[in-house]
C-alpha atoms as a PDB file:
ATOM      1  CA  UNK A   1       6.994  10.633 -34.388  1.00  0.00           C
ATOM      2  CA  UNK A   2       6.585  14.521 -35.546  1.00  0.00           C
ATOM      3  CA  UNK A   3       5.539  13.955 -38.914  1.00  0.00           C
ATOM      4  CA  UNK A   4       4.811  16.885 -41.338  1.00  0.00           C
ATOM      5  CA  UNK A   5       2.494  16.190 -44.308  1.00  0.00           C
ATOM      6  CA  UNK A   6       2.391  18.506 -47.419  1.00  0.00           C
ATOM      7  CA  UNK A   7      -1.081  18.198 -48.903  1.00  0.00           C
ATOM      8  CA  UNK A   8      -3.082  16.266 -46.712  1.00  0.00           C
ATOM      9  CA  UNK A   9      -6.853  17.424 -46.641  1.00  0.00           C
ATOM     10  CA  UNK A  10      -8.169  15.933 -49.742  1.00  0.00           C
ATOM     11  CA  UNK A  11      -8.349  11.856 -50.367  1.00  0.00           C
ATOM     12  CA  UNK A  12      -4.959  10.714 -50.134  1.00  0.00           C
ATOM     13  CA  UNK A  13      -3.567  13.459 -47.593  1.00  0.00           C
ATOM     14  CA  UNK A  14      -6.522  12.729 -45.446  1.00  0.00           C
ATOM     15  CA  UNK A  15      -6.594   8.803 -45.486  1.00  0.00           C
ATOM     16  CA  UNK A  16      -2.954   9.465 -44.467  1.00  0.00           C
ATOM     17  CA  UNK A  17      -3.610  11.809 -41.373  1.00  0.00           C
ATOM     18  CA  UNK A  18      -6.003   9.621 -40.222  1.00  0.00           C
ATOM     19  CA  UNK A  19      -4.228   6.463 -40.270  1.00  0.00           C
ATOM     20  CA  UNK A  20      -1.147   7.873 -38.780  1.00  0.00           C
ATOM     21  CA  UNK A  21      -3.087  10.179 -36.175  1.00  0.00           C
ATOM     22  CA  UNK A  22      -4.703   6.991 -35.136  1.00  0.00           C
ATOM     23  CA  UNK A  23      -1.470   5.594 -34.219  1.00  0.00           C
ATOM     24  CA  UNK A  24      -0.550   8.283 -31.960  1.00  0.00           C
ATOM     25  CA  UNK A  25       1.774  10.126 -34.365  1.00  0.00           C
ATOM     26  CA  UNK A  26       1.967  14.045 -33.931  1.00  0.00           C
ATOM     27  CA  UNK A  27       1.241  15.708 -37.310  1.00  0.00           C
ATOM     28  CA  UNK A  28       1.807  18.893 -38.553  1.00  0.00           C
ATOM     29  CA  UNK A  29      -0.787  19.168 -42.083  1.00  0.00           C
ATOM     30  CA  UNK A  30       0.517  21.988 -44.440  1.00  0.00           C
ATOM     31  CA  UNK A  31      -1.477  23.231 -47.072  1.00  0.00           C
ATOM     32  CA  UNK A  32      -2.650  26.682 -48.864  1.00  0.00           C
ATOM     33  CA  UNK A  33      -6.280  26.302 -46.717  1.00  0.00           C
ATOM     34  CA  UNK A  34      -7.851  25.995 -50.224  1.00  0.00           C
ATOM     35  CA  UNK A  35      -9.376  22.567 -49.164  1.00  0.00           C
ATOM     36  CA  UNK A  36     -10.428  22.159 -45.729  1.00  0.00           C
ATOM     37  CA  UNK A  37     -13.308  20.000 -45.505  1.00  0.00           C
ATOM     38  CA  UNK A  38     -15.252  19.242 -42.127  1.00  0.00           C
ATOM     39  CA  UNK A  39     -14.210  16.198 -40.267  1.00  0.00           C
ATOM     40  CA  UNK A  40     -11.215  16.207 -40.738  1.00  0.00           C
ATOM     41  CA  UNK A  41      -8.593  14.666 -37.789  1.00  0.00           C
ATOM     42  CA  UNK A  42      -7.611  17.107 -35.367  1.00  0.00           C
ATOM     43  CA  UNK A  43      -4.069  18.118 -36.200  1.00  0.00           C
ATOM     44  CA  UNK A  44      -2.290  21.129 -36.485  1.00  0.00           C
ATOM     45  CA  UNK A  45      -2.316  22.854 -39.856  1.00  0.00           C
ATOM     46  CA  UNK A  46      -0.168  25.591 -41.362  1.00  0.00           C
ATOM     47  CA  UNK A  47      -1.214  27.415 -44.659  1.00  0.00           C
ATOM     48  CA  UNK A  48       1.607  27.626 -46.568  1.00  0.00           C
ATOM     49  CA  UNK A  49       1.812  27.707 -50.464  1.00  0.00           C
ATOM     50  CA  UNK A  50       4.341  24.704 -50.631  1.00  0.00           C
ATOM     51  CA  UNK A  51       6.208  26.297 -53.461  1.00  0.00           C
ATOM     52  CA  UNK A  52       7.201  28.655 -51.901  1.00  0.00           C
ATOM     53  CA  UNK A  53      10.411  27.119 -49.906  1.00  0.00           C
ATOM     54  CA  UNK A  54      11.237  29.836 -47.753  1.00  0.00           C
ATOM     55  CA  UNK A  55       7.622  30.024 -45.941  1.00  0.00           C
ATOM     56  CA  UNK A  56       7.368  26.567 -46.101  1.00  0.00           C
ATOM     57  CA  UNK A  57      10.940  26.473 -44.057  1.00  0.00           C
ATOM     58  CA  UNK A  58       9.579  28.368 -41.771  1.00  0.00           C
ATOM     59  CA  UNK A  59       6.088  26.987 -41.217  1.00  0.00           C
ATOM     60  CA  UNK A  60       8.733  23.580 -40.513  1.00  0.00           C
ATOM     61  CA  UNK A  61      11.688  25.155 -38.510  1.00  0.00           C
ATOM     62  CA  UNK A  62       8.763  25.386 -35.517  1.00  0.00           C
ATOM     63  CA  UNK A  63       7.513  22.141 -35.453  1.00  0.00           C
ATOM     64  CA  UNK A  64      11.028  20.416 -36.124  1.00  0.00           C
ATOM     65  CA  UNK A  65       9.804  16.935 -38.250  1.00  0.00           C
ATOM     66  CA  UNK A  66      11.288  13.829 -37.959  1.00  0.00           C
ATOM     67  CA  UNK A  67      10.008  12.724 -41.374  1.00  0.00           C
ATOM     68  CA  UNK A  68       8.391  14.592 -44.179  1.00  0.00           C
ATOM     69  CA  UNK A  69       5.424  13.131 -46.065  1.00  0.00           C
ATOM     70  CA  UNK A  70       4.605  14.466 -49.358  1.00  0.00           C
ATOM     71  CA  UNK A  71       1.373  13.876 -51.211  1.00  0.00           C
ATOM     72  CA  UNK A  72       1.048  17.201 -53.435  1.00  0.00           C
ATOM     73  CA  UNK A  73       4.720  16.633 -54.888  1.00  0.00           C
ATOM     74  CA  UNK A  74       3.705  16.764 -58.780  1.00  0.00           C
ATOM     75  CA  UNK A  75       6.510  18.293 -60.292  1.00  0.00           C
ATOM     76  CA  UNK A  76      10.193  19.750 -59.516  1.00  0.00           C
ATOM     77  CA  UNK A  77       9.533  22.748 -57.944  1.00  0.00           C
ATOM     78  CA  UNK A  78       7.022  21.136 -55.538  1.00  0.00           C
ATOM     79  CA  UNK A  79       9.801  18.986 -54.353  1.00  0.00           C
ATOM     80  CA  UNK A  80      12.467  21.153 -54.754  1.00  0.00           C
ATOM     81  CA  UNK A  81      11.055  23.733 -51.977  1.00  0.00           C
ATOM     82  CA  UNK A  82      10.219  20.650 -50.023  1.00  0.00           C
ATOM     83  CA  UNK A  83      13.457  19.183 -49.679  1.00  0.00           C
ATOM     84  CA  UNK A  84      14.832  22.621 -48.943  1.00  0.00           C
ATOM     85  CA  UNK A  85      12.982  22.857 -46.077  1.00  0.00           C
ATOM     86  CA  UNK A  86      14.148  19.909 -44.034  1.00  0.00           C
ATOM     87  CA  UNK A  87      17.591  18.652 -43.099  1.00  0.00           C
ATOM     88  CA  UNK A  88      19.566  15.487 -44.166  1.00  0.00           C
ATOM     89  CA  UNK A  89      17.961  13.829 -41.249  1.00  0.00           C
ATOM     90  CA  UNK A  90      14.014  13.656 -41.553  1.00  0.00           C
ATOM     91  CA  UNK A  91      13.013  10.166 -42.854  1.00  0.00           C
ATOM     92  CA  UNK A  92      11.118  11.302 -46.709  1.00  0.00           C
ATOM     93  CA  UNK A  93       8.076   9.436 -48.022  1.00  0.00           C
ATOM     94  CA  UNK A  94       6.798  10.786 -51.462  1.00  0.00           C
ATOM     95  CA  UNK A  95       3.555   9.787 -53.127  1.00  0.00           C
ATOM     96  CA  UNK A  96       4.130   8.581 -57.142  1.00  0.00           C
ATOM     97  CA  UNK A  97       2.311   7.178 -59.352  1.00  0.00           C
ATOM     98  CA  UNK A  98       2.103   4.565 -62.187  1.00  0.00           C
ATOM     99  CA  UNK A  99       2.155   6.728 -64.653  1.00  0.00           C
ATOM    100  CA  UNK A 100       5.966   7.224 -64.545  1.00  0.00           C
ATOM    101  CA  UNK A 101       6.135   4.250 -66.542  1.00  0.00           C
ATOM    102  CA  UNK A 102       6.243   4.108 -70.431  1.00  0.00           C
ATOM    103  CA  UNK A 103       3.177   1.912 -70.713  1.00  0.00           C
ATOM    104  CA  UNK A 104       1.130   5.045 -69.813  1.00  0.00           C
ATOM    105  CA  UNK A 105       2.612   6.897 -72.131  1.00  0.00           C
ATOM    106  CA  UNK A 106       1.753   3.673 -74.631  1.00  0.00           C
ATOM    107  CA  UNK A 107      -1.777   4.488 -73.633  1.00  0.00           C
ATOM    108  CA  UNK A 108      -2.257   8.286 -74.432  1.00  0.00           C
ATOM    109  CA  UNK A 109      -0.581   7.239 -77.322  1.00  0.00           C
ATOM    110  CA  UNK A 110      -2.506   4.438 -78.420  1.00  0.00           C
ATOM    111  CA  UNK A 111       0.575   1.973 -78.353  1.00  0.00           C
ATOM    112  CA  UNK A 112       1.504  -1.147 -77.076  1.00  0.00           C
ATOM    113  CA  UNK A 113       4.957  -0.485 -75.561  1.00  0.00           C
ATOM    114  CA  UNK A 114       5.986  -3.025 -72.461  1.00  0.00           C
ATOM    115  CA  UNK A 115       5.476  -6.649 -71.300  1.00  0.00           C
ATOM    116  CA  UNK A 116       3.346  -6.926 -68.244  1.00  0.00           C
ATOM    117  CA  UNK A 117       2.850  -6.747 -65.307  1.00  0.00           C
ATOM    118  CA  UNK A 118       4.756  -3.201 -64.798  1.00  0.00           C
ATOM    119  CA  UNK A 119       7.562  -3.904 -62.118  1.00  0.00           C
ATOM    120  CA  UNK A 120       9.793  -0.760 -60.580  1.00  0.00           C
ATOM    121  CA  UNK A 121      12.009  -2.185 -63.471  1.00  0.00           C
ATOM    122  CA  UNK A 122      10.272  -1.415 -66.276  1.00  0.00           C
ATOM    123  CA  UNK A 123      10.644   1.390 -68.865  1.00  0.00           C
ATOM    124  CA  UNK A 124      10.163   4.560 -67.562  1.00  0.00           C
ATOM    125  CA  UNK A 125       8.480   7.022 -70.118  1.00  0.00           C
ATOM    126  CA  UNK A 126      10.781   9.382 -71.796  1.00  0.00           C
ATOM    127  CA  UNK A 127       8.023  11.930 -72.930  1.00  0.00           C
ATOM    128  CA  UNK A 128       7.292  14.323 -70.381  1.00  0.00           C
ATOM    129  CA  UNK A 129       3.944  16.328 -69.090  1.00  0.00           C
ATOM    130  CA  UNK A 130       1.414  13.729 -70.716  1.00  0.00           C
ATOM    131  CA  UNK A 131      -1.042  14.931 -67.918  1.00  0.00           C
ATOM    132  CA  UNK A 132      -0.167  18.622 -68.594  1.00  0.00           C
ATOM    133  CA  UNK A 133       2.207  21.259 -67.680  1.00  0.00           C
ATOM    134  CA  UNK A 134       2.346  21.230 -64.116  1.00  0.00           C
ATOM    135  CA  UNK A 135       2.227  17.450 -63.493  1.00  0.00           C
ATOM    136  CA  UNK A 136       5.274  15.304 -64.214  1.00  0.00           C
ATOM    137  CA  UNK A 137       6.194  12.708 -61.281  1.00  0.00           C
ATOM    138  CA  UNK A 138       9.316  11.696 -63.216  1.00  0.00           C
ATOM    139  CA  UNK A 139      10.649  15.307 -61.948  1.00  0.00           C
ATOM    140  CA  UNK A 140       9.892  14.210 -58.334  1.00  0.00           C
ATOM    141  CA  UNK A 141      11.305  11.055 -58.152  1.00  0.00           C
ATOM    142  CA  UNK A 142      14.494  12.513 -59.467  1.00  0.00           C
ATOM    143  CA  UNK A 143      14.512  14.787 -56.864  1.00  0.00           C
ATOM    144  CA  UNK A 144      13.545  12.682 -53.909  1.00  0.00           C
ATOM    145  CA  UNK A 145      15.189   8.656 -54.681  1.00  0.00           C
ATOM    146  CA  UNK A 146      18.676  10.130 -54.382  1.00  0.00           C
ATOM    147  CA  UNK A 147      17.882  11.688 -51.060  1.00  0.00           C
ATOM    148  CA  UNK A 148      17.265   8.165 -49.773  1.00  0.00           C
ATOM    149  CA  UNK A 149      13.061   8.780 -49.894  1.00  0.00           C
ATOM    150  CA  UNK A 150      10.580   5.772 -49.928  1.00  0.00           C
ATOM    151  CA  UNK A 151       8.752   6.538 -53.326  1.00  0.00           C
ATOM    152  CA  UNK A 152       5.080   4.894 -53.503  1.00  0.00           C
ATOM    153  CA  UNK A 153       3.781   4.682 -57.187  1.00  0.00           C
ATOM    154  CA  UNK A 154       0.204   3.892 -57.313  1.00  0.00           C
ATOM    155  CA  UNK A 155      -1.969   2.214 -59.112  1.00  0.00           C
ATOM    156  CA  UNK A 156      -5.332   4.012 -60.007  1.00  0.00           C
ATOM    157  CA  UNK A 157      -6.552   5.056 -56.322  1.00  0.00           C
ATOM    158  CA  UNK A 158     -10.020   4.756 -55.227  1.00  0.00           C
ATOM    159  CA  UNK A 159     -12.397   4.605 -51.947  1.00  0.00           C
ATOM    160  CA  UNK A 160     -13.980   7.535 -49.959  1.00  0.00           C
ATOM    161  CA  UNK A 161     -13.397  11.195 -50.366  1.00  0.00           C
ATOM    162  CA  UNK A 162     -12.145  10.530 -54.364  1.00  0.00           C
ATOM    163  CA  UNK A 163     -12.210  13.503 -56.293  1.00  0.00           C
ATOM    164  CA  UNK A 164     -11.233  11.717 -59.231  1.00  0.00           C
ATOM    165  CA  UNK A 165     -14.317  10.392 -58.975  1.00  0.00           C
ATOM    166  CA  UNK A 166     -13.382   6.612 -60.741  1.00  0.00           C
ATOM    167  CA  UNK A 167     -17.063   5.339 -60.380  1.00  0.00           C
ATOM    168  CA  UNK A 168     -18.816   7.752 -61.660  1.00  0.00           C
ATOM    169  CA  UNK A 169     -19.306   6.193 -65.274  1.00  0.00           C
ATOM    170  CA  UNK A 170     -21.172   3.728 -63.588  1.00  0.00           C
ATOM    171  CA  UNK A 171     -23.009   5.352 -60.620  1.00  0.00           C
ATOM    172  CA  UNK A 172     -23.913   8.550 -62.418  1.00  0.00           C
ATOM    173  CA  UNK A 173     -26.169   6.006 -64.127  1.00  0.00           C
ATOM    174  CA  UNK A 174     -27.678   3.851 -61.437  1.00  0.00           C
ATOM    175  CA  UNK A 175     -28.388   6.880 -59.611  1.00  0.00           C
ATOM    176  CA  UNK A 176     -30.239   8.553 -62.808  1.00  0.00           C
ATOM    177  CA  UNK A 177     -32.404   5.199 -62.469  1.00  0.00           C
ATOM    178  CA  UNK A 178     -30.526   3.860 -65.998  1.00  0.00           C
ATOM    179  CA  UNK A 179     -31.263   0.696 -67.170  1.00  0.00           C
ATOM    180  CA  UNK A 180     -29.040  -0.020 -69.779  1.00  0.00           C
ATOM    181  CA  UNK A 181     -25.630   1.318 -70.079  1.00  0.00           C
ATOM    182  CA  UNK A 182     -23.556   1.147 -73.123  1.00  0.00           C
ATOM    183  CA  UNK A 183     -19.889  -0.499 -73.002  1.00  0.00           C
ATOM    184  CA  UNK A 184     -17.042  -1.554 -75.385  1.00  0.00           C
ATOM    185  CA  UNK A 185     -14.851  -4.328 -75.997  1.00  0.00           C
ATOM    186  CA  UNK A 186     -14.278  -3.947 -71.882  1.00  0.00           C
ATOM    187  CA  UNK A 187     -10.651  -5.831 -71.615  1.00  0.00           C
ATOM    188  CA  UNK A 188      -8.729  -2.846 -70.403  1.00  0.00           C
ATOM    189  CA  UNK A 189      -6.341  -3.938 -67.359  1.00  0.00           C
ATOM    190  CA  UNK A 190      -5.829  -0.649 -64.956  1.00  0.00           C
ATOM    191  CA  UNK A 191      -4.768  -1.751 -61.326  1.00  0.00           C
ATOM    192  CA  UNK A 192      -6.301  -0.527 -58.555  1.00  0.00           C
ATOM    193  CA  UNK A 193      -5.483   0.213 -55.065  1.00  0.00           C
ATOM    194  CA  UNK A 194      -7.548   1.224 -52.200  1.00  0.00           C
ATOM    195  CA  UNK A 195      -7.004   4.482 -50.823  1.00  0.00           C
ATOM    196  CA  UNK A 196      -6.849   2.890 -46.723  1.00  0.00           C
ATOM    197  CA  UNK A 197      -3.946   0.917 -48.476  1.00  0.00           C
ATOM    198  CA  UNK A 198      -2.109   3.425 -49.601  1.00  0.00           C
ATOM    199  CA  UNK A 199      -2.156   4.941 -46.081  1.00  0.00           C
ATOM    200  CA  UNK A 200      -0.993   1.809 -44.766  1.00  0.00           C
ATOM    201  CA  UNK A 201       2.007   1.931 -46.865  1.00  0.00           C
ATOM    202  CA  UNK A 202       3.055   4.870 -45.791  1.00  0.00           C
ATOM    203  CA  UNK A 203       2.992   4.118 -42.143  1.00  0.00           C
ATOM    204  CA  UNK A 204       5.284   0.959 -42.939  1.00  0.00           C
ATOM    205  CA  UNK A 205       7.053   3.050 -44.655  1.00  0.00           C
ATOM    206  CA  UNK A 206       7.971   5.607 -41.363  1.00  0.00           C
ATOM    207  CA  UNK A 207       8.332   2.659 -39.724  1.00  0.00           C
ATOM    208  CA  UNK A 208      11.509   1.600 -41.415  1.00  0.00           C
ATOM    209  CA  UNK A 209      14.430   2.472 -44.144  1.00  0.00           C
ATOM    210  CA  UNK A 210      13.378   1.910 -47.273  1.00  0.00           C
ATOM    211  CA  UNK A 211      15.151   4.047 -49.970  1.00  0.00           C
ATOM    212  CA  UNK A 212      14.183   2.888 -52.987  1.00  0.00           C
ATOM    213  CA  UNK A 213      10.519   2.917 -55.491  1.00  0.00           C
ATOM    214  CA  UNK A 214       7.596   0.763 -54.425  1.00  0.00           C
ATOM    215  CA  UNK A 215       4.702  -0.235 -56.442  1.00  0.00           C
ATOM    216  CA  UNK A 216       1.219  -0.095 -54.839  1.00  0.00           C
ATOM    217  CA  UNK A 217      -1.204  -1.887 -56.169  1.00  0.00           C
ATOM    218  CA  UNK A 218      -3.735  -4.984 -55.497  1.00  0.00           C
ATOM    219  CA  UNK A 219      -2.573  -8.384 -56.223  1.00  0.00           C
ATOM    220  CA  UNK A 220      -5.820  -8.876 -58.680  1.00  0.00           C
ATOM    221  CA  UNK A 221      -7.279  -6.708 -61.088  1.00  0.00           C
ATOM    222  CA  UNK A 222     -10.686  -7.371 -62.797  1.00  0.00           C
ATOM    223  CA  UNK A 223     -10.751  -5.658 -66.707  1.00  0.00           C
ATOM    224  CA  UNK A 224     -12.812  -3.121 -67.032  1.00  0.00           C
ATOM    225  CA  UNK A 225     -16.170  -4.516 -68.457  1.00  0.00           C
ATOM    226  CA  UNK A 226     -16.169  -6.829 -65.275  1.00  0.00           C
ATOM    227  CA  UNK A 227     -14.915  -4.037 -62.954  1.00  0.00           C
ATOM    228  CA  UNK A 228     -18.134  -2.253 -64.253  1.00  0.00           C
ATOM    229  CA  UNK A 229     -20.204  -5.477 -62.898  1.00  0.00           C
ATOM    230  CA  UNK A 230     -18.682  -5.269 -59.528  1.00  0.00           C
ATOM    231  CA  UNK A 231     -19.394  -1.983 -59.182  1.00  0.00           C
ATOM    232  CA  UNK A 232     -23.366  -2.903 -59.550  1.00  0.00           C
ATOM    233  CA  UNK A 233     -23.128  -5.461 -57.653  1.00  0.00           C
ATOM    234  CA  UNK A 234     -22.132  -3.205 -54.702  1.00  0.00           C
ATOM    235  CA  UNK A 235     -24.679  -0.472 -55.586  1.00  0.00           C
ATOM    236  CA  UNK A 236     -26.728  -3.145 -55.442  1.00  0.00           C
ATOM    237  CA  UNK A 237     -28.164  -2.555 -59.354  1.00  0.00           C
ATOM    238  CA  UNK A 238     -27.267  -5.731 -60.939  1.00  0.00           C
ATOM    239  CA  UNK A 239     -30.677  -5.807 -62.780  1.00  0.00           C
ATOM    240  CA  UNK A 240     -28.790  -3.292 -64.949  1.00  0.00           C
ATOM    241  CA  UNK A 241     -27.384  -4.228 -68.111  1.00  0.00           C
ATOM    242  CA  UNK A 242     -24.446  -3.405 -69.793  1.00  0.00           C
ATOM    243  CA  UNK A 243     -24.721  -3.389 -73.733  1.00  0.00           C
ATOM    244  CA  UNK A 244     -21.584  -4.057 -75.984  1.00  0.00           C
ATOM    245  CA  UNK A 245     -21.420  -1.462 -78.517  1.00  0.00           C
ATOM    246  CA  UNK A 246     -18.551  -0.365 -81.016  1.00  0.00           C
ATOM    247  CA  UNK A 247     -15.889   1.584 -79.532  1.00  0.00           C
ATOM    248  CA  UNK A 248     -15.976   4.299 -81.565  1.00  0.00           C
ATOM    249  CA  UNK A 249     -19.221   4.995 -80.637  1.00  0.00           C
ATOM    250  CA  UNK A 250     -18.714   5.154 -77.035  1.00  0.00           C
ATOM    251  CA  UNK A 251     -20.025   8.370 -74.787  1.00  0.00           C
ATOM    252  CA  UNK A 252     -16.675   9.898 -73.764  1.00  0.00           C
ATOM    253  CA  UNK A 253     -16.690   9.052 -70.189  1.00  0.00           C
ATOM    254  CA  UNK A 254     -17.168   5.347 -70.787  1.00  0.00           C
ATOM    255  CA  UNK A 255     -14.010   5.237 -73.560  1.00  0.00           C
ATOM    256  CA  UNK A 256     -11.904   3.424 -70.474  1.00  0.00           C
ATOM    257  CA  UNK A 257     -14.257   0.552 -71.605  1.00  0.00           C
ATOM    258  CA  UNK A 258     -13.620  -0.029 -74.988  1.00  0.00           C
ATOM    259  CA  UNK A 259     -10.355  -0.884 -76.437  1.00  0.00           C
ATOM    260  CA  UNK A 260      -7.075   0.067 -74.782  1.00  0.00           C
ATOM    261  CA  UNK A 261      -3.925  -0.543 -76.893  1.00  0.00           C
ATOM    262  CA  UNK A 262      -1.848  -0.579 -73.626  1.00  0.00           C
ATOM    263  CA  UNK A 263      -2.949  -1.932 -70.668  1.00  0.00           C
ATOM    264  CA  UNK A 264      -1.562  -0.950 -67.013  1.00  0.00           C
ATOM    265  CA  UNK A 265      -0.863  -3.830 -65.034  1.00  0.00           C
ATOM    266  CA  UNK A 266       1.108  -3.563 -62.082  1.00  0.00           C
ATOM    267  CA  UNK A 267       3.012  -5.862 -59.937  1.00  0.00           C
ATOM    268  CA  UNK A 268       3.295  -4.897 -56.432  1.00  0.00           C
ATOM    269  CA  UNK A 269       5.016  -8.415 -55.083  1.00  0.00           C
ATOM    270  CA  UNK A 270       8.406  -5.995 -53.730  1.00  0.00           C
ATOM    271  CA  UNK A 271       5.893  -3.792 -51.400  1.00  0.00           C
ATOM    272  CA  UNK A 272       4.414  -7.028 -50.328  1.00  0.00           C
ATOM    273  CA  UNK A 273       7.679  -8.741 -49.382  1.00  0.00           C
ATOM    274  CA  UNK A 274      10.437  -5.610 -48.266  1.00  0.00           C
ATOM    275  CA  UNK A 275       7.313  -3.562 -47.127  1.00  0.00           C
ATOM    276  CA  UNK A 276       5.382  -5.927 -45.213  1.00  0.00           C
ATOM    277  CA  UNK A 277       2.312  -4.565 -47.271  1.00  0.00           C
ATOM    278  CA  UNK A 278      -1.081  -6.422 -47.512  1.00  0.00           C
ATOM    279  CA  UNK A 279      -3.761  -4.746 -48.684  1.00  0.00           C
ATOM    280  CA  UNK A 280      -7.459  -5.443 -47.506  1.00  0.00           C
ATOM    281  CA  UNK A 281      -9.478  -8.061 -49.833  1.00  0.00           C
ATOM    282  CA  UNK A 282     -11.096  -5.899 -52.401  1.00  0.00           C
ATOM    283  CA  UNK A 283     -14.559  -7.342 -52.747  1.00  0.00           C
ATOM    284  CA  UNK A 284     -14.757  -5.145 -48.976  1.00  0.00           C
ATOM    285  CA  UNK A 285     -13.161  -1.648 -49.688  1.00  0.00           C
ATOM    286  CA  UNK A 286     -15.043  -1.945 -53.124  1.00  0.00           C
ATOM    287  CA  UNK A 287     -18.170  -2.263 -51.457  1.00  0.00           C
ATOM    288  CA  UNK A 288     -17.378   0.198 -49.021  1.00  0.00           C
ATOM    289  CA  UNK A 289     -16.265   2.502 -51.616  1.00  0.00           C
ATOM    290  CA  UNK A 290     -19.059   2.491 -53.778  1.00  0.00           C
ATOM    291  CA  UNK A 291     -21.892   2.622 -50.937  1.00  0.00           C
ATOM    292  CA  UNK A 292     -19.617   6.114 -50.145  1.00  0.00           C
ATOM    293  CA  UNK A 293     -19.666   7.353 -53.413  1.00  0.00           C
ATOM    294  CA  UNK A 294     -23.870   6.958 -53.783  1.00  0.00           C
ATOM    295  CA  UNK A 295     -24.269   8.750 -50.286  1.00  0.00           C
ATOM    296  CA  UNK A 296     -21.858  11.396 -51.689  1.00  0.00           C
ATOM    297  CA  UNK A 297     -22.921  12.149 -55.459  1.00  0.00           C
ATOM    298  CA  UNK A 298     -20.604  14.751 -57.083  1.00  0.00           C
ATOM    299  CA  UNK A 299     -21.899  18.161 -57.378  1.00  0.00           C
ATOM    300  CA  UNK A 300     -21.337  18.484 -60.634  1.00  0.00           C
ATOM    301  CA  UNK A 301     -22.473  15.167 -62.012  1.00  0.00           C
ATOM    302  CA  UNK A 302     -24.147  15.316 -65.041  1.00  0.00           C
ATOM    303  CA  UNK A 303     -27.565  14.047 -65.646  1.00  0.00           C
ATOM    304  CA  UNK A 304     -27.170  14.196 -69.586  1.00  0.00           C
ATOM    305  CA  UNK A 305     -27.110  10.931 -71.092  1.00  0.00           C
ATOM    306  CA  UNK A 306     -28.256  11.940 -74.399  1.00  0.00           C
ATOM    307  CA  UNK A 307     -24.748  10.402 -75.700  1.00  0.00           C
ATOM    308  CA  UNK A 308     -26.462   6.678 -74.411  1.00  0.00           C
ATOM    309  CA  UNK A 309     -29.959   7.027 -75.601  1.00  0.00           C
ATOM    310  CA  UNK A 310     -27.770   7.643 -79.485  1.00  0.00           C
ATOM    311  CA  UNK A 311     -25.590   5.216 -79.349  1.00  0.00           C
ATOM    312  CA  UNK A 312     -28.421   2.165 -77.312  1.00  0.00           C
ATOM    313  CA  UNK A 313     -30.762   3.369 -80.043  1.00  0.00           C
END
């Protein structure tokens, strides 16, 4: 299948192009050239600044897709030009997120607003651009569901290549040789999802119709005090200990620990059963993940841990 992908250097986009170059699809990877790491697959690429639809019609009209996968779709405009660009005919995967529902809203908010686990049925959020002003997947849903597009809301995404960075709270320390590290109350549900998964799903999605809104997420999810456990367990620092302190007294990048008045909880049963989806046992792409993540230390990780040495003391 000619498949083009819109945003597909950087985590996601390149889990994707590997999985799906691996299967002998042809790919066509358009991006702006801001990101183009080394080792990436050997596809085609065309530098295109995806708002802009008439250049990204034309970067298309060329290569002639069968199906359109979009990873960088954050807001109307982004789809808007993308949709433009292709006919009624090429099969449309977008990449969502979780945070479409209201219970994310509940937890920038510091509410408790749904029943859990989140289903593709609950609440959406009705306040917009909680993540800022150019980031609202509500906007690209709307756009893509009606054209018959698989939508794929994930969970919080994590494995090799994350920018996000989701275990640095964690490894920043073990690598800085810490001993102790301060945590909260440690309950807070977030699910997770592998980033190999989420490439998976969107080969099963190209692989059949599926017009509708699929959560992504695994079937378990370990709160955060314990998530922080597994993650020394897999650096292999479980001599370190982590030391319940008040909330309020947290260092800012370990606040996910202490009290969250919402939790995010996601059931991802319907990508399991119309999908065919099974995502790899966690206690493997954890470890792989996190064994990554120490090889690869962010270069702007910060060895400052006054904010501990207050609060331990």
């Amino acid at each position: 299948m000619r498949i083009a992908i819109l945003g597909g250097t950087r985590f996601i986009g390149r889990a994707v192009v590997e999985r799906l170059t691996a299967e002998g699809h042809t790919l066509l990877v358009v991006h702006r050239g801001d990101h183009e790491p080394s080792g990436l697959a050997p596809v085609e690429h065309a530098h295109v600044d995806r708002h802009d639809g008439a250049a990204l019609a034309a970067a298309l009209k060329p290569f002639d897709p069968e199906a359109l996968v979009d990873i960088s779709g954050m807001n109307a405009a982004a789809a808007d030009a993308a949709l433009g660009a292709v006919g009624p005919a090429v099969k449309l995967v977008a990449i969502s997120s979780c945070d479409v529902y209201r219970a994310y809203d509940g937890v920038h908010s510091d509410r408790t607003t749904d029943d859990l686990p989140l289903t593709e049925e609950s609440p959406l959020r009705e306040r917009r651009f909680v993540d800022g002003s150019q980031y609202e997947n509500l906007e690209m849903e709307e756009r893509y569901l009606p054209r018959g597009a698989t939508v794929l809301r994930l969970g919080a995404v994590y494995g090799e290549h994350d920018y996000q960075t989701r275990f640095e709270f964690v490894l920043r320390r073990v690598r800085a040789g810490r001993k102790r590290i301060p945590v909260g109350s440690g309950q807070f549900l977030f699910s997770r999802v592998y980033v190999g998964d989420v490439a998976a799903a969107v080969s099963l999605a190209l692989a059949g119709d599926f017009p509708d809104a699929f959560n992504l997420a695994e079937p378990s999810t370990a709160p955060y005090r314990l998530f922080a456990e597994q993650i020394l367990a897999a650096a292999d620092a479980a001599d370190v200990e982590l030391v319940k302190v008040r909330d309020d007294l947290l260092p800012e990048d370990l606040s996910l620990t202490g009290t969250v008045a919402q939790h995010l909880l996601v059931d991802s049963s319907k990508a399991r059963k119309v999908l065919g989806w099974a995502p790899a046992e966690p206690a493997g792409t954890l470890q792989t993940s996190v064994r990554w993540h120490l090889a690869n230390p962010p270069a702007d990780a910060s060895d400052d841990f006054s904010a501990d040495d207050a609060v331990l003391r």
